[in-house]
N, C-alpha and C. Protein backbone atom coordinates (compact mmCIF):
# COMPACT_ATOMS: atom_id res chain seq x y z
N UNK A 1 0.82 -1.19 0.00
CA UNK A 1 0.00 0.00 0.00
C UNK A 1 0.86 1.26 0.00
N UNK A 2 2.04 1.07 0.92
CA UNK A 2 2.63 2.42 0.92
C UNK A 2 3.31 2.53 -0.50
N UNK A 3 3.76 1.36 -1.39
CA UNK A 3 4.43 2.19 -2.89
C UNK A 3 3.60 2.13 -3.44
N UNK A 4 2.28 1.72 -3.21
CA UNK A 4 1.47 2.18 -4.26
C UNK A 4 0.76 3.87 -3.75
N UNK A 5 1.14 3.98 -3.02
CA UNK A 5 0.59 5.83 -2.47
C UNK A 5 1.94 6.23 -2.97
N UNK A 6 3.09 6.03 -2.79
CA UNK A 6 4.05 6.97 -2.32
C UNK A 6 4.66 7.13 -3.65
N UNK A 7 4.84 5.76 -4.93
CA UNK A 7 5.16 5.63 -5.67
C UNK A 7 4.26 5.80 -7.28
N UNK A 8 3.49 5.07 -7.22
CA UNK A 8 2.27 5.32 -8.41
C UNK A 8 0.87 6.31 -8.06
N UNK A 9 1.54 6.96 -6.79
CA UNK A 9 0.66 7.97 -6.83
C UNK A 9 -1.60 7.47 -6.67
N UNK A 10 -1.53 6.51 -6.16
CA UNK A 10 -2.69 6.25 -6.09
C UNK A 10 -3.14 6.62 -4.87
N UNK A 11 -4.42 7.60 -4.87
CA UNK A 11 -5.49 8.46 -4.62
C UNK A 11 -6.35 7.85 -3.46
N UNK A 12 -6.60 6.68 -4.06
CA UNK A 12 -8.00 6.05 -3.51
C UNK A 12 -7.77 4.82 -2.56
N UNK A 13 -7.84 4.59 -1.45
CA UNK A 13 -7.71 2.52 -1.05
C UNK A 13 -8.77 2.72 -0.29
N UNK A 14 -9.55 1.10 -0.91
CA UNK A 14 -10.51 0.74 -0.51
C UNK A 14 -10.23 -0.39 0.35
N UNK A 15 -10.90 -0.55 1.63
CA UNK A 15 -10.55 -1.61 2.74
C UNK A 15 -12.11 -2.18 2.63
N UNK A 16 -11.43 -3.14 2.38
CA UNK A 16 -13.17 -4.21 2.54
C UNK A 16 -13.45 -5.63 2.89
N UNK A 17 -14.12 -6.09 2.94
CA UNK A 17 -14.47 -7.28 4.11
C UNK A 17 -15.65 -8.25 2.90
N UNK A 18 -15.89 -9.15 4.04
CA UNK A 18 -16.73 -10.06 2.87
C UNK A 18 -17.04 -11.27 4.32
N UNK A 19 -18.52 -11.35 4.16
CA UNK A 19 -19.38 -12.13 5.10
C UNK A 19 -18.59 -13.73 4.56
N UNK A 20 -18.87 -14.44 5.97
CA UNK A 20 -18.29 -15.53 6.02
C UNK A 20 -16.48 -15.56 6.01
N UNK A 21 -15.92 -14.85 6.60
CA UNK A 21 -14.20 -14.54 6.41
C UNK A 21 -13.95 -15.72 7.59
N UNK A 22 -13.28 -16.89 6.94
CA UNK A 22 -12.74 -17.80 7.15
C UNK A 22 -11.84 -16.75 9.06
N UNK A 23 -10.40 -16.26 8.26
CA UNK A 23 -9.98 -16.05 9.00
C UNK A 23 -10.76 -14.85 10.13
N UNK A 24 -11.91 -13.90 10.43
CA UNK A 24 -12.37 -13.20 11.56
C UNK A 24 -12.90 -14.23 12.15
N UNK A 25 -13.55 -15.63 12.04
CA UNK A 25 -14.30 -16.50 12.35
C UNK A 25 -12.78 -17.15 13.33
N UNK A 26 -11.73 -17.93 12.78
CA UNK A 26 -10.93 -18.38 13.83
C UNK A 26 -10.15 -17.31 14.70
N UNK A 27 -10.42 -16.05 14.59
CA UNK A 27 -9.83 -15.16 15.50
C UNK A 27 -10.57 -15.06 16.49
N UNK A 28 -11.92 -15.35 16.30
CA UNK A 28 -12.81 -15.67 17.43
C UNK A 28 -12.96 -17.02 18.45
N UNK A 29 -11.93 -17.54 17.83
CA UNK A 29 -11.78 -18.68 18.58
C UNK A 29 -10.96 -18.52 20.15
N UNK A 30 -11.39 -19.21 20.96
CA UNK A 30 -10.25 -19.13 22.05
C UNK A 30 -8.93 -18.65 22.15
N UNK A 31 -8.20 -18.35 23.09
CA UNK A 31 -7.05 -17.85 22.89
C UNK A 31 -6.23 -19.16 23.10
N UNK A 32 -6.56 -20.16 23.51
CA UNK A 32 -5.31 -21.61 23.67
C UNK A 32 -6.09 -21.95 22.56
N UNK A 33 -7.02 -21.86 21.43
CA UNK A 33 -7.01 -22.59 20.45
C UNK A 33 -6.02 -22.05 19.45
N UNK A 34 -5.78 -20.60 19.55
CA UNK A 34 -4.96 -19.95 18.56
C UNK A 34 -3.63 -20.24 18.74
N UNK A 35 -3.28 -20.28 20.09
CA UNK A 35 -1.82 -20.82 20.46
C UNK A 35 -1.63 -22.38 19.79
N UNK A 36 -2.57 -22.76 19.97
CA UNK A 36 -1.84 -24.04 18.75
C UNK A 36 -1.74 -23.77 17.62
N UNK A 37 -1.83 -22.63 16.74
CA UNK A 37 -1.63 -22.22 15.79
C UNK A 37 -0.15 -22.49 15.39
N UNK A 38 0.41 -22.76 14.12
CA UNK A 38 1.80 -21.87 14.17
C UNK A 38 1.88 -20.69 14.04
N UNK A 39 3.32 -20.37 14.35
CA UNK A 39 3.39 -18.87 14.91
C UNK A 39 3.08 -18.12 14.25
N UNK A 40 3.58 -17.67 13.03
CA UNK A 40 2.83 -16.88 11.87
C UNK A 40 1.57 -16.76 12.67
N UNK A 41 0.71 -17.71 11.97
CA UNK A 41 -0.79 -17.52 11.86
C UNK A 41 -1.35 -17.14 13.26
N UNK A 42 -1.08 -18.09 13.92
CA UNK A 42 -1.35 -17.35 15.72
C UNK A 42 -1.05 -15.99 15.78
N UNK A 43 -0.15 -15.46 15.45
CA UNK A 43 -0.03 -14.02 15.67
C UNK A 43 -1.02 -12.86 14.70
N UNK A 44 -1.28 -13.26 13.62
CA UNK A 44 -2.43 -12.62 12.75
C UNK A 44 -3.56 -12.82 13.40
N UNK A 45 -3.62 -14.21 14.01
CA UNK A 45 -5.60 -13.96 14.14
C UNK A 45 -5.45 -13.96 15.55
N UNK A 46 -4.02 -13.20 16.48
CA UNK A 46 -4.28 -12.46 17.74
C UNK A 46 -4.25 -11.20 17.40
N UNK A 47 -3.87 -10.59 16.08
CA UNK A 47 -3.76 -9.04 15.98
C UNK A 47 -5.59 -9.20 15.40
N UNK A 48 -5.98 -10.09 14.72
CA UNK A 48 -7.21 -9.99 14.34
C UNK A 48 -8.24 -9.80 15.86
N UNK A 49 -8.05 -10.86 16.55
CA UNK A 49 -8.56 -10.55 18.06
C UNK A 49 -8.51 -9.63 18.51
N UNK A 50 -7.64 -8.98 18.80
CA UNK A 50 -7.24 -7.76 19.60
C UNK A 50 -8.57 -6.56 18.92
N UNK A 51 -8.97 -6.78 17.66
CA UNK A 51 -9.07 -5.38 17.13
C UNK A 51 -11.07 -5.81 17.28
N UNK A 52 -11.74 -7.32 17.46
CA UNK A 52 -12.63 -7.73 17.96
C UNK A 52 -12.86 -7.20 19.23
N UNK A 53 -14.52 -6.44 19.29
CA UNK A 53 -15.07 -6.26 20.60
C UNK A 53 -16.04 -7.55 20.64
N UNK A 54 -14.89 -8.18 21.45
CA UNK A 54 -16.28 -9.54 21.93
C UNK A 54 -17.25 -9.48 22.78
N UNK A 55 -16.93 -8.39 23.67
CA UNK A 55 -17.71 -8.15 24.46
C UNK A 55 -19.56 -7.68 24.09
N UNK A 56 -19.27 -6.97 22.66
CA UNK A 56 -20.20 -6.30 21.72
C UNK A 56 -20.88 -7.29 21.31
N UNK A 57 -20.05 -8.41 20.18
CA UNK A 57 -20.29 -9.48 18.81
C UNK A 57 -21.16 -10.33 20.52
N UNK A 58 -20.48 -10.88 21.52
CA UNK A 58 -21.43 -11.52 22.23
C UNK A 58 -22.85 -11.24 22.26
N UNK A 59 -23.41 -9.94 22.29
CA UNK A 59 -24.71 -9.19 22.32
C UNK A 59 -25.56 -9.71 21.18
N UNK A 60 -24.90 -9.78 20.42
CA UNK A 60 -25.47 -10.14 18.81
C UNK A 60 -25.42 -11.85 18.77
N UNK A 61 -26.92 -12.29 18.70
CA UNK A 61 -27.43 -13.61 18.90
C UNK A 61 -27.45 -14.02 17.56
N UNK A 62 -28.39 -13.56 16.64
CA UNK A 62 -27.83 -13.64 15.38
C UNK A 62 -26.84 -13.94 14.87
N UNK A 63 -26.53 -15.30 13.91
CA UNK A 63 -25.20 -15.93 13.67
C UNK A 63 -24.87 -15.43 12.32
N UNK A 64 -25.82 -14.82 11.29
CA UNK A 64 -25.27 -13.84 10.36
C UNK A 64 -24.93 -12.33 10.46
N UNK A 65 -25.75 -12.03 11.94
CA UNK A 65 -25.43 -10.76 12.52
C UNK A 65 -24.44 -10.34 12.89
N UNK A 66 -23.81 -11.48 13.49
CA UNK A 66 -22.68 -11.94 14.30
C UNK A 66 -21.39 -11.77 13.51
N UNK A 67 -21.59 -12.45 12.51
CA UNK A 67 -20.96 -12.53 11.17
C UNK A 67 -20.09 -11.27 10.40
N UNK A 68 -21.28 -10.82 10.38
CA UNK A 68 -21.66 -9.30 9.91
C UNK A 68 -20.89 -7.96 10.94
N UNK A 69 -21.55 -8.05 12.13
CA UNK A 69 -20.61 -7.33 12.49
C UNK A 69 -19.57 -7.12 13.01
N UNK A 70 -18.67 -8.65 12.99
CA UNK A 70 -17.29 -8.93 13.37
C UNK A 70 -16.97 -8.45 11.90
N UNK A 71 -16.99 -8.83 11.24
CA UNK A 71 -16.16 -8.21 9.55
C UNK A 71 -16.15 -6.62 9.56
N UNK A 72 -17.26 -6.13 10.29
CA UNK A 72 -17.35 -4.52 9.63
C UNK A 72 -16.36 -3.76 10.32
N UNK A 73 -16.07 -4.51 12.23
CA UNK A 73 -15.59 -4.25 12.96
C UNK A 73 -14.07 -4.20 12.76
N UNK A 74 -13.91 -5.36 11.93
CA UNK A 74 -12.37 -5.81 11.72
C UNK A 74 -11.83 -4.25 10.30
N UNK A 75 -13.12 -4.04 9.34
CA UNK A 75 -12.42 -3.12 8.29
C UNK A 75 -12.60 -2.24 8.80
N UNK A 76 -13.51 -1.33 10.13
CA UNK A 76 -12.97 -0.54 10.82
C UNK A 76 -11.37 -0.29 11.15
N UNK A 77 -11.29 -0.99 12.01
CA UNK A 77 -9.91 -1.25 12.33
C UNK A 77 -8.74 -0.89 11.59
N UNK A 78 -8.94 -1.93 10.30
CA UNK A 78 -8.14 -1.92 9.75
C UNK A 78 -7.90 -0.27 8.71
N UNK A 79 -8.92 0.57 8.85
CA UNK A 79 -9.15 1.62 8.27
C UNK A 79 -8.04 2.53 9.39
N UNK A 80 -9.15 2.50 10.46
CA UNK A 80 -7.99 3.38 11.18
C UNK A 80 -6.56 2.78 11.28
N UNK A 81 -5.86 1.73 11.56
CA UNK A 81 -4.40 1.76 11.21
C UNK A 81 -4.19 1.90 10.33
N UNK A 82 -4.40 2.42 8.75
CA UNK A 82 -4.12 3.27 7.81
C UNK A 82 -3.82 4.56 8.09
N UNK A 83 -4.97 4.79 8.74
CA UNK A 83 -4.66 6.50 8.97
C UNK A 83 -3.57 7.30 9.34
């Protein structure tokens, strides 16, 4: 992202998400399930965790709701560490 701003001069980035995301779904998993992860991946879907309000997604009974607003939550996120 940064040589494409810094270098080809592009204007616009779009951050976007998509219902059913394999990986926001195992970031919701336990934290000793992620530790059996290897390390790589354990460490992505704890930075993915971290940026999850579970406390919130718990509220939401709805399992496409649920869905739904763990993804929107995560391209939040990921919007503001762009900034």
């Amino acid at each position: 992202l940064e040589y494409a701003v810094h270098h080809l001069s592009v204007k616009v980035l779009m951050v976007m998400g998509h219902e059913g995301c394999g990986a926001i779904k195992a970031a919701q998993l336990p934290t000793a399930d992620i530790a059996k992860e290897p390390t790589c991946l354990g460490n992505l879907l704890t930075g993915l965790k971290e940026g999850l309000n579970e406390s919130d997604l718990k509220a939401v009974r709805d399992s496409k709701a649920h869905d739904r607003e763990a993804v929107t939550t995560n391209v939040k996120r990921q919007v503001e560490k762009l900034a």
